[in-house]
Protein backbone atom coordinates (compact mmCIF):
# COMPACT_ATOMS: atom_id res chain seq x y z
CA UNK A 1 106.15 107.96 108.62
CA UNK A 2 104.12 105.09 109.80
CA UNK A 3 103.19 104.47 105.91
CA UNK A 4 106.21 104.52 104.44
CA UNK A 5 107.68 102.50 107.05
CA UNK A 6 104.84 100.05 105.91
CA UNK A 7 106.00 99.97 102.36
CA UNK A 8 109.57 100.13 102.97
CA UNK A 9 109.04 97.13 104.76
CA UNK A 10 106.38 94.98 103.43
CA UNK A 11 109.26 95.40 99.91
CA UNK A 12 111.99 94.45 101.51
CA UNK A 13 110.08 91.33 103.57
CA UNK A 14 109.44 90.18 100.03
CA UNK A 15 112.86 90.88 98.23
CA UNK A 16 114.44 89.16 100.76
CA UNK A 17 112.35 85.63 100.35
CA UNK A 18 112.32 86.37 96.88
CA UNK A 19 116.52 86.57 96.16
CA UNK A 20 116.40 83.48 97.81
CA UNK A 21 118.30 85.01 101.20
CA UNK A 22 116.56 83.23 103.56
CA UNK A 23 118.91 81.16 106.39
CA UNK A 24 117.79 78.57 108.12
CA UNK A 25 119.12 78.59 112.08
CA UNK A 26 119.37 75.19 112.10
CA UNK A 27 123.09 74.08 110.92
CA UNK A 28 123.45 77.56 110.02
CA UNK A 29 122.48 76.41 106.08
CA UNK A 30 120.99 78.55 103.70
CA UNK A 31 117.97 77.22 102.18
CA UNK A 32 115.72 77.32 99.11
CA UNK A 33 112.16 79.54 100.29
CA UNK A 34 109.90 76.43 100.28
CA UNK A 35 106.33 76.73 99.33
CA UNK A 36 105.39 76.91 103.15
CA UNK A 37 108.01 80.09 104.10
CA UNK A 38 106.44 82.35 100.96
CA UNK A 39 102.93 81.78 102.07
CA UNK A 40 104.43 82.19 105.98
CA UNK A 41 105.34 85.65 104.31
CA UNK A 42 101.89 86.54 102.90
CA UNK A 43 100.10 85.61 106.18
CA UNK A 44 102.48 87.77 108.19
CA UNK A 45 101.83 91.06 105.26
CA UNK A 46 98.02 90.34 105.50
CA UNK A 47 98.21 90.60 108.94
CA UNK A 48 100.59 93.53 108.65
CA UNK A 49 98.14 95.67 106.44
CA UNK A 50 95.00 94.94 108.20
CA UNK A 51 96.82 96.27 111.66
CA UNK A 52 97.52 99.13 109.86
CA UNK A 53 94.44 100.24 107.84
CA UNK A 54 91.94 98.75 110.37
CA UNK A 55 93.27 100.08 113.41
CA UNK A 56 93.06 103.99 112.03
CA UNK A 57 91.22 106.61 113.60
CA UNK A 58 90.04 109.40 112.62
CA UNK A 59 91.71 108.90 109.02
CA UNK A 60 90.01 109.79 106.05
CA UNK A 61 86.74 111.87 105.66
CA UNK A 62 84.15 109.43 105.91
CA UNK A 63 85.83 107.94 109.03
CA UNK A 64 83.35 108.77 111.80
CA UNK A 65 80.58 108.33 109.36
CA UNK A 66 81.30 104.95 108.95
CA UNK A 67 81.89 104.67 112.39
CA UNK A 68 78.53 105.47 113.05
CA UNK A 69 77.18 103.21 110.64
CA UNK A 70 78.97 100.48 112.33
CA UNK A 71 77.82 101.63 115.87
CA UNK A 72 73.90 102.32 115.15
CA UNK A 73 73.42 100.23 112.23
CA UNK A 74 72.13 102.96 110.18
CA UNK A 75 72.66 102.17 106.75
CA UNK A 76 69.99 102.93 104.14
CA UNK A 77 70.74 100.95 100.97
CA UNK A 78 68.90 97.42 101.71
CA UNK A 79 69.85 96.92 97.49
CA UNK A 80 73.99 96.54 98.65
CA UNK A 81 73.04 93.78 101.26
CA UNK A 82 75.84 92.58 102.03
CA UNK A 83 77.15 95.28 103.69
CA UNK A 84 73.68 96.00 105.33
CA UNK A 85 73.80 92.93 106.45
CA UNK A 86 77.47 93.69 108.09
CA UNK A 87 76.29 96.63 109.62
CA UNK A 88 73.42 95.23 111.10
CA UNK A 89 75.32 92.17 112.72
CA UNK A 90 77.34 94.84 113.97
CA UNK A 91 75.01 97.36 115.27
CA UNK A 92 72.77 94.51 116.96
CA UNK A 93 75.42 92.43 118.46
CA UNK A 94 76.95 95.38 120.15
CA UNK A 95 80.18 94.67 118.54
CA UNK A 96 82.34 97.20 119.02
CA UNK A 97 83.01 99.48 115.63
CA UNK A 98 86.50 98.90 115.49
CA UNK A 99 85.59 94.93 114.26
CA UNK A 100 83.87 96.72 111.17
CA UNK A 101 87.20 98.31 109.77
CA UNK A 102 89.23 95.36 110.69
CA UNK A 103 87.68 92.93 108.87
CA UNK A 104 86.93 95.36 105.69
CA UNK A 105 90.58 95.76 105.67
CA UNK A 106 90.81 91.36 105.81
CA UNK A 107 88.33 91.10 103.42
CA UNK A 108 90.06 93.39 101.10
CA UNK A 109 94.05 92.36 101.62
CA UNK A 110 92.64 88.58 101.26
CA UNK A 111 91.25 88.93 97.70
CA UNK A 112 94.80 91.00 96.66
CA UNK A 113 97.14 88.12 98.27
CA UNK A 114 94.59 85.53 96.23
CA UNK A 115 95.36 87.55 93.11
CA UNK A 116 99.13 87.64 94.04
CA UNK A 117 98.81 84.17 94.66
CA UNK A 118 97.08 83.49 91.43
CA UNK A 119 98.85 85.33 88.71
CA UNK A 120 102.58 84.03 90.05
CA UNK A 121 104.45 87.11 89.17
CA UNK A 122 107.94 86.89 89.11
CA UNK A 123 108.43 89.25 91.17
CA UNK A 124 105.92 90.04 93.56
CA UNK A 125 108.17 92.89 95.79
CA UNK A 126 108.31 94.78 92.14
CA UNK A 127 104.90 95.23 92.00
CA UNK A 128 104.13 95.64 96.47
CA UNK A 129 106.69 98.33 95.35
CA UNK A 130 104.17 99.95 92.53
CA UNK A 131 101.22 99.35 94.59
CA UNK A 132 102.41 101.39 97.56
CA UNK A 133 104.56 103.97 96.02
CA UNK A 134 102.47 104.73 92.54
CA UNK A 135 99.38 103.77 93.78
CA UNK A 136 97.39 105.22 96.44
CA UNK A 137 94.85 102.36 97.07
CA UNK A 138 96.69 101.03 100.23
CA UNK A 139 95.80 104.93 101.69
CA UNK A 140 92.73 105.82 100.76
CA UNK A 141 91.35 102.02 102.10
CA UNK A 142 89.18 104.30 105.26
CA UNK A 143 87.67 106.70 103.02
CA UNK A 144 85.53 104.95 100.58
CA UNK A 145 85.18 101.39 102.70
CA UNK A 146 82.30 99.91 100.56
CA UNK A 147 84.16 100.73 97.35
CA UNK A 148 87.08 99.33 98.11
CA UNK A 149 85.64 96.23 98.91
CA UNK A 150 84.26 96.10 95.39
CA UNK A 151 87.77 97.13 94.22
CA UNK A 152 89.48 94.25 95.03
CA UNK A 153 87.00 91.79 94.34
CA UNK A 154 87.13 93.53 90.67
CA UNK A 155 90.89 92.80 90.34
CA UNK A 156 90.54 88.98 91.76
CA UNK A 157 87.54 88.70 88.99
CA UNK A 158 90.52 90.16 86.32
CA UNK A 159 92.02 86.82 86.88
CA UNK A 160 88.85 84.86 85.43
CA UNK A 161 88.46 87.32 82.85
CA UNK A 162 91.75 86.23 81.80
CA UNK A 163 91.07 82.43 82.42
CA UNK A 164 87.98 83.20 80.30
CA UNK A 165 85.73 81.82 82.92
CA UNK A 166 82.97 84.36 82.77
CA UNK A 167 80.69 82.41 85.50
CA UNK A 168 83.45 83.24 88.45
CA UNK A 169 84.13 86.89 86.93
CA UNK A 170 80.00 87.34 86.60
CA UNK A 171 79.48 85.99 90.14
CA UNK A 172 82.51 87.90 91.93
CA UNK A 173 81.37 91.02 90.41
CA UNK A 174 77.62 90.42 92.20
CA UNK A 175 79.40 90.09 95.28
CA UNK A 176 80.94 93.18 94.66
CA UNK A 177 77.87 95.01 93.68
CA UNK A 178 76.39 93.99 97.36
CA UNK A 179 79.07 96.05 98.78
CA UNK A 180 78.87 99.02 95.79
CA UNK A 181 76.41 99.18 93.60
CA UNK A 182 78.93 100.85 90.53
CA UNK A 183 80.61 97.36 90.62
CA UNK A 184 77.73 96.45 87.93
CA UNK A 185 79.26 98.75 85.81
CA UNK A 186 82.28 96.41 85.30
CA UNK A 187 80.28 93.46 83.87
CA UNK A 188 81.13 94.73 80.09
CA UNK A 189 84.25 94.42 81.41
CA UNK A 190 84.73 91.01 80.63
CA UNK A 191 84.84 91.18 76.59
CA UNK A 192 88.12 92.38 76.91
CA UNK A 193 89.52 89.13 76.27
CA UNK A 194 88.23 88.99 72.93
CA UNK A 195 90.32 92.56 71.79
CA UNK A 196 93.70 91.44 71.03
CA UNK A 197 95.00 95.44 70.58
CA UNK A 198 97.84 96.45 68.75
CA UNK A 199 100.86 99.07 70.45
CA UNK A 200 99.99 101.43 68.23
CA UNK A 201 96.29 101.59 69.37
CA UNK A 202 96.92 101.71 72.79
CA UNK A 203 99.06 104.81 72.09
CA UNK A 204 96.29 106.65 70.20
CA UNK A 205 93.82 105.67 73.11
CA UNK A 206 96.05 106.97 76.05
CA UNK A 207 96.55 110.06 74.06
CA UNK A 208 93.15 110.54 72.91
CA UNK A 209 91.83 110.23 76.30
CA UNK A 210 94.21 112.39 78.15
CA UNK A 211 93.03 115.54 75.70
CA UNK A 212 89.80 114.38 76.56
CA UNK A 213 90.65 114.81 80.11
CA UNK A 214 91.53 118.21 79.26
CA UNK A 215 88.15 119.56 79.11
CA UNK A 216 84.98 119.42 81.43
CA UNK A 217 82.15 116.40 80.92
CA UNK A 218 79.88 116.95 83.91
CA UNK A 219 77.47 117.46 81.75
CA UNK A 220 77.71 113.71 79.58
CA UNK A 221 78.63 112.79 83.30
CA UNK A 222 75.23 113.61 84.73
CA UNK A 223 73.31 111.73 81.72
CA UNK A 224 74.63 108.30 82.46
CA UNK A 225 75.22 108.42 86.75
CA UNK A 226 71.73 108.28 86.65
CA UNK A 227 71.93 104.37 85.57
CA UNK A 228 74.32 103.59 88.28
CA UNK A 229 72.60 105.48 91.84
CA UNK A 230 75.95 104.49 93.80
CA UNK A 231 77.14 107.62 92.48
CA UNK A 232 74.07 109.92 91.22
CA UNK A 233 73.88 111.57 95.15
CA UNK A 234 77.22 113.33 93.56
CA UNK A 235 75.15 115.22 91.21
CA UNK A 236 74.69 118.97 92.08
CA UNK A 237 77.38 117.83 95.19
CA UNK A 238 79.25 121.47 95.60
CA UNK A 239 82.32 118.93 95.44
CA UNK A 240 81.35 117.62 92.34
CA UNK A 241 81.50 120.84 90.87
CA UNK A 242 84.89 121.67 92.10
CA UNK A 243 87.57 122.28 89.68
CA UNK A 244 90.11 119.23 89.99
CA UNK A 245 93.47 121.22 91.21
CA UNK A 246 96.34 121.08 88.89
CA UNK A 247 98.61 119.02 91.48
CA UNK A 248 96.18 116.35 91.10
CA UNK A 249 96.44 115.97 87.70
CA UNK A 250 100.11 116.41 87.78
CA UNK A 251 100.48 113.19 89.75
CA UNK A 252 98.40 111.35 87.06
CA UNK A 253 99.96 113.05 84.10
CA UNK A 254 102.88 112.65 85.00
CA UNK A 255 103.37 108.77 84.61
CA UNK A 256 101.99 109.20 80.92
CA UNK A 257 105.80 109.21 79.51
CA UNK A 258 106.27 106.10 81.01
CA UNK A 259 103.12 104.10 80.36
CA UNK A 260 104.20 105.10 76.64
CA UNK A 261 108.04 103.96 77.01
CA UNK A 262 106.28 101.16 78.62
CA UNK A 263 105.01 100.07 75.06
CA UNK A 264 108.40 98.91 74.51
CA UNK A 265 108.05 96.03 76.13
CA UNK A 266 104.75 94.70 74.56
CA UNK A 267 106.19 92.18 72.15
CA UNK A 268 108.35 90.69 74.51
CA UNK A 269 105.67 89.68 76.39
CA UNK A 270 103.71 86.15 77.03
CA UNK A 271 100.15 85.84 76.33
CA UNK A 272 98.93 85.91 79.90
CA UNK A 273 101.45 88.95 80.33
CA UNK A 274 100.21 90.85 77.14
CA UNK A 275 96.78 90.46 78.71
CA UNK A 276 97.50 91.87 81.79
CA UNK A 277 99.52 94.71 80.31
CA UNK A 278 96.73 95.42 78.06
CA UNK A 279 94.24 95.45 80.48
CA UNK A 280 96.26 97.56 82.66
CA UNK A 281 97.38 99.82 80.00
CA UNK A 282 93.54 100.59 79.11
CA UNK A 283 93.04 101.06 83.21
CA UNK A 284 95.50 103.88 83.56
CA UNK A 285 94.09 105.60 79.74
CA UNK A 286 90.57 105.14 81.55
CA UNK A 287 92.00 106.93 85.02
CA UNK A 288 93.98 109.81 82.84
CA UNK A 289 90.30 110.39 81.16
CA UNK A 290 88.72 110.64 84.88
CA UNK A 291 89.90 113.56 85.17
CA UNK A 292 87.36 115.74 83.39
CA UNK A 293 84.84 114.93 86.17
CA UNK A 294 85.15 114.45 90.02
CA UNK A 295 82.37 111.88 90.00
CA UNK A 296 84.66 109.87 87.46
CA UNK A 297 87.53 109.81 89.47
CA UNK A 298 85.63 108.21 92.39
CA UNK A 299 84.54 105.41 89.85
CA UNK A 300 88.11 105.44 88.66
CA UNK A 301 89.46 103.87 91.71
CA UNK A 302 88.21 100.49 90.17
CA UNK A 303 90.99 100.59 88.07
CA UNK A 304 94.20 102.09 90.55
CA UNK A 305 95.72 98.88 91.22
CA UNK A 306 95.07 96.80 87.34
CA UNK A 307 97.02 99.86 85.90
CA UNK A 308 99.87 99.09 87.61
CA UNK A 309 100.86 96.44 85.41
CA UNK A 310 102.60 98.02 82.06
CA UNK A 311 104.89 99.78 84.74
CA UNK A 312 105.88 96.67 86.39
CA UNK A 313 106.95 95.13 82.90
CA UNK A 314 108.17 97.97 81.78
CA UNK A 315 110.92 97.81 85.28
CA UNK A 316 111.33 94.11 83.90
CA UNK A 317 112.17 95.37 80.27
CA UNK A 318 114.76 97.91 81.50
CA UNK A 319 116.40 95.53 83.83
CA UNK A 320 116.72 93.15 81.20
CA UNK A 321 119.81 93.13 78.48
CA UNK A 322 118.09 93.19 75.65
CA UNK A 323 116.01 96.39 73.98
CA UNK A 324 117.51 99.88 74.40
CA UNK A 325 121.04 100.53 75.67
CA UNK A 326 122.19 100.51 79.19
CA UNK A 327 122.96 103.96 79.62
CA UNK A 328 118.92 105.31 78.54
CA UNK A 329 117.91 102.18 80.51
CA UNK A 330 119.86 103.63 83.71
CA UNK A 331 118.30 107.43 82.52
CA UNK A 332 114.64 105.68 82.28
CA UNK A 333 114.97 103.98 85.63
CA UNK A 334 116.17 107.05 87.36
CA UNK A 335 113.64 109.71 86.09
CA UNK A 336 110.85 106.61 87.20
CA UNK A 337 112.39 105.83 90.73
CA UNK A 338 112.96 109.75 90.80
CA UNK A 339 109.17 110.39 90.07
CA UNK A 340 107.71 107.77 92.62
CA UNK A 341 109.69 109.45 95.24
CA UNK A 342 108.63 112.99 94.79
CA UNK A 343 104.92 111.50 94.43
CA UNK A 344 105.49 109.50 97.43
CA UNK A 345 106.33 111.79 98.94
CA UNK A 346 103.92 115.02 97.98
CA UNK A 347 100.64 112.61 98.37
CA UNK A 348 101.18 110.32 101.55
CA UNK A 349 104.22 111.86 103.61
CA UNK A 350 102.42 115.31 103.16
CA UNK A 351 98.46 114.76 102.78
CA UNK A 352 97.64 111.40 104.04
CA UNK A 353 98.26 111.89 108.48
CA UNK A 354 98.60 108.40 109.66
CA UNK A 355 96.55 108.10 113.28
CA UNK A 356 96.04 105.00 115.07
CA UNK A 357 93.28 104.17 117.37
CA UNK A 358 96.48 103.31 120.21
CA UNK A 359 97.73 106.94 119.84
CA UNK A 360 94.67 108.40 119.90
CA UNK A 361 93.89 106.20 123.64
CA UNK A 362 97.65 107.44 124.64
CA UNK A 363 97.10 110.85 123.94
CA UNK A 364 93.61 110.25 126.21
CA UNK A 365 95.45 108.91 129.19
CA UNK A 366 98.16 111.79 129.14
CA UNK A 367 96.12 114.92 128.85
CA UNK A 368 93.70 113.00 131.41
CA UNK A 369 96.78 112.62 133.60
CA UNK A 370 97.34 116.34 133.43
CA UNK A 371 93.84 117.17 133.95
């Protein structure tokens, strides 16, 4: 509940400001959002998220690991230094663990807001809407902390891929590979912006990829980890051999109809839009072919949030008056909204247990009281 109170909220803060609703108390005038309110609004949703992913406990699987790591300082990959470095400021400070996942969870929500900031979407609650209900980054932000890091410094370097600025993308992506090493893997990345793809193209590759994704590669897998050793511990991992469940891909596959429909609104596009809807259209053909390997989907995650983007044109096309007719608009919109609930709610409401370091002290004090 605590999540989806999160996103319900953090959408609404932002359709408010955006629809232009805000009231000034003084003379009781309505006002124009000013500059100054909208970033007011960021600050507070930066603040927001990092209360709630840095004050978890107990949430995720590599939790208490990385608990220890912060406590003890015992972190054995000198080559991601920055994050060494972290630990050991931690461990030898005796700063208490808790600082560790508060300001990954900064670090992280900072570089997103920048991105916000930078690409000036139109509507920014559309796509807070996409990121927390088709997306699971926001969730899974505990689990894989040094990833994630890299993550979003990956999708603030998309912006100077786009600006064609390859110095910034080059250097943000070294930062990134302090935290992760697999963030090197993204450097080829950047000759994106000289692929100007055609509709038809991006069809093939989406469904090209997702028969792909139909069979097993472990084996081509475990011939190129090797070259990136952020993952290659994975190899021979009993859960790296485990057959991906069919749920899993069901919440991938799922969305494939709509990335497709989403090709509708290509041409209507600007050029910075087109890029971004390319880029993200070749992010979620790249996730859908994760899926024939475990150790793929964890280097997969790179590409969760950039993915989002033919979606949130596609909600632009169909709320638009041009195109297809109103009533298949109103059928498209429905089956989408219909399909983010029931993922919504089958992944986070059902799998992911929100738990707070405050409830787990309360729970402390009241069984000690009864003790």
């Amino acid at each position: 509940m605590t999540y989806f109170v999160c996103a319900v909220l953090s959408v609404a803060l932002l359709f408010y400001l955006e629809t232009g609703r805000c009231v000034s108390t003084l003379n009781s005038r309505k006002i124009i959002c000013s500059t100054q309110s909208y970033n007011f609004v960021f600050i507070i949703l930066l603040l927001y998220w990092t209360f709630i992913i840095g004050f978890q406990y107990d949430v995720g699987a590599d939790f208490h690991a990385y608990r220890i790591i912060f406590t003890y300082g015992v972190f054995h990959r000198p080559y991601e230094f920055l994050f060494h470095y972290f630990v050991l400021f931690l461990s030898q400070n005796n700063i208490h663990y808790r600082f560790g996942f508060v300001f990954i969870a900064l670090l992280q929500f900072i570089c997103f807001i920048l991105f916000l900031k930078k690409i000036k979407l139109s509507y920014n609650y559309l796509f807070i809407y996409l990121f927390f209900f088709v997306s699971t980054a926001f969730y899974n932000q505990p689990n894989i902390i040094r990833q994630f890091v890299s993550v979003y410094l990956f999708l603030l370097a998309s912006w100077f891929i786009y600006k064609r600025r390859p110095i910034c993308y080059v250097a943000l992506i070294m930062i990134a590979s302090f935290f992760h090493t697999s963030a090197l893997a993204l450097l080829p990345v950047y000759f994106l912006t000289y692929f100007k793809l055609s509709q038809r193209f991006l069809c093939f590759l989406l469904l090209f990829l997702f028969l792909l994704s139909l069979f097993s590669l472990d084996n081509f897998v475990s011939m190129i980890i090797p070259l990136f050793g952020a993952y290659e511990r994975f190899l021979g991992h009993a859960w790296a051999e485990e057959e991906i469940p069919i749920m899993s891909r069901l919440t991938r596959y799922i969305y494939i109809p709509f990335y497709l429909l989403s090709l509708l609104s290509y041409k209507k596009l600007n050029d910075k839009d087109k890029f971004f809807f390319q880029a993200g259209f070749i992010s979620f053909s790249i996730i859908i072919f994760s899926l024939a390997s475990r150790v793929l989907t964890r280097f997969s995650v790179y590409f969760w949030i950039p993915a989002l983007f033919p979606l949130y044109y596609l909600c632009l096309f169909l709320f638009s008056d041009d195109g297809v007719a109103k009533r298949d608009k109103k059928i498209i919109l429905f089956s989408f909204f219909f399909a983010n609930l029931i993922m919504f709610l089958g992944r986070i409401i059902f799998l992911y247990e929100y738990n707070s370091i405050f409830s787990n002290e309360i729970t402390h004090v009241v069984f000690g009281l009864f003790n």
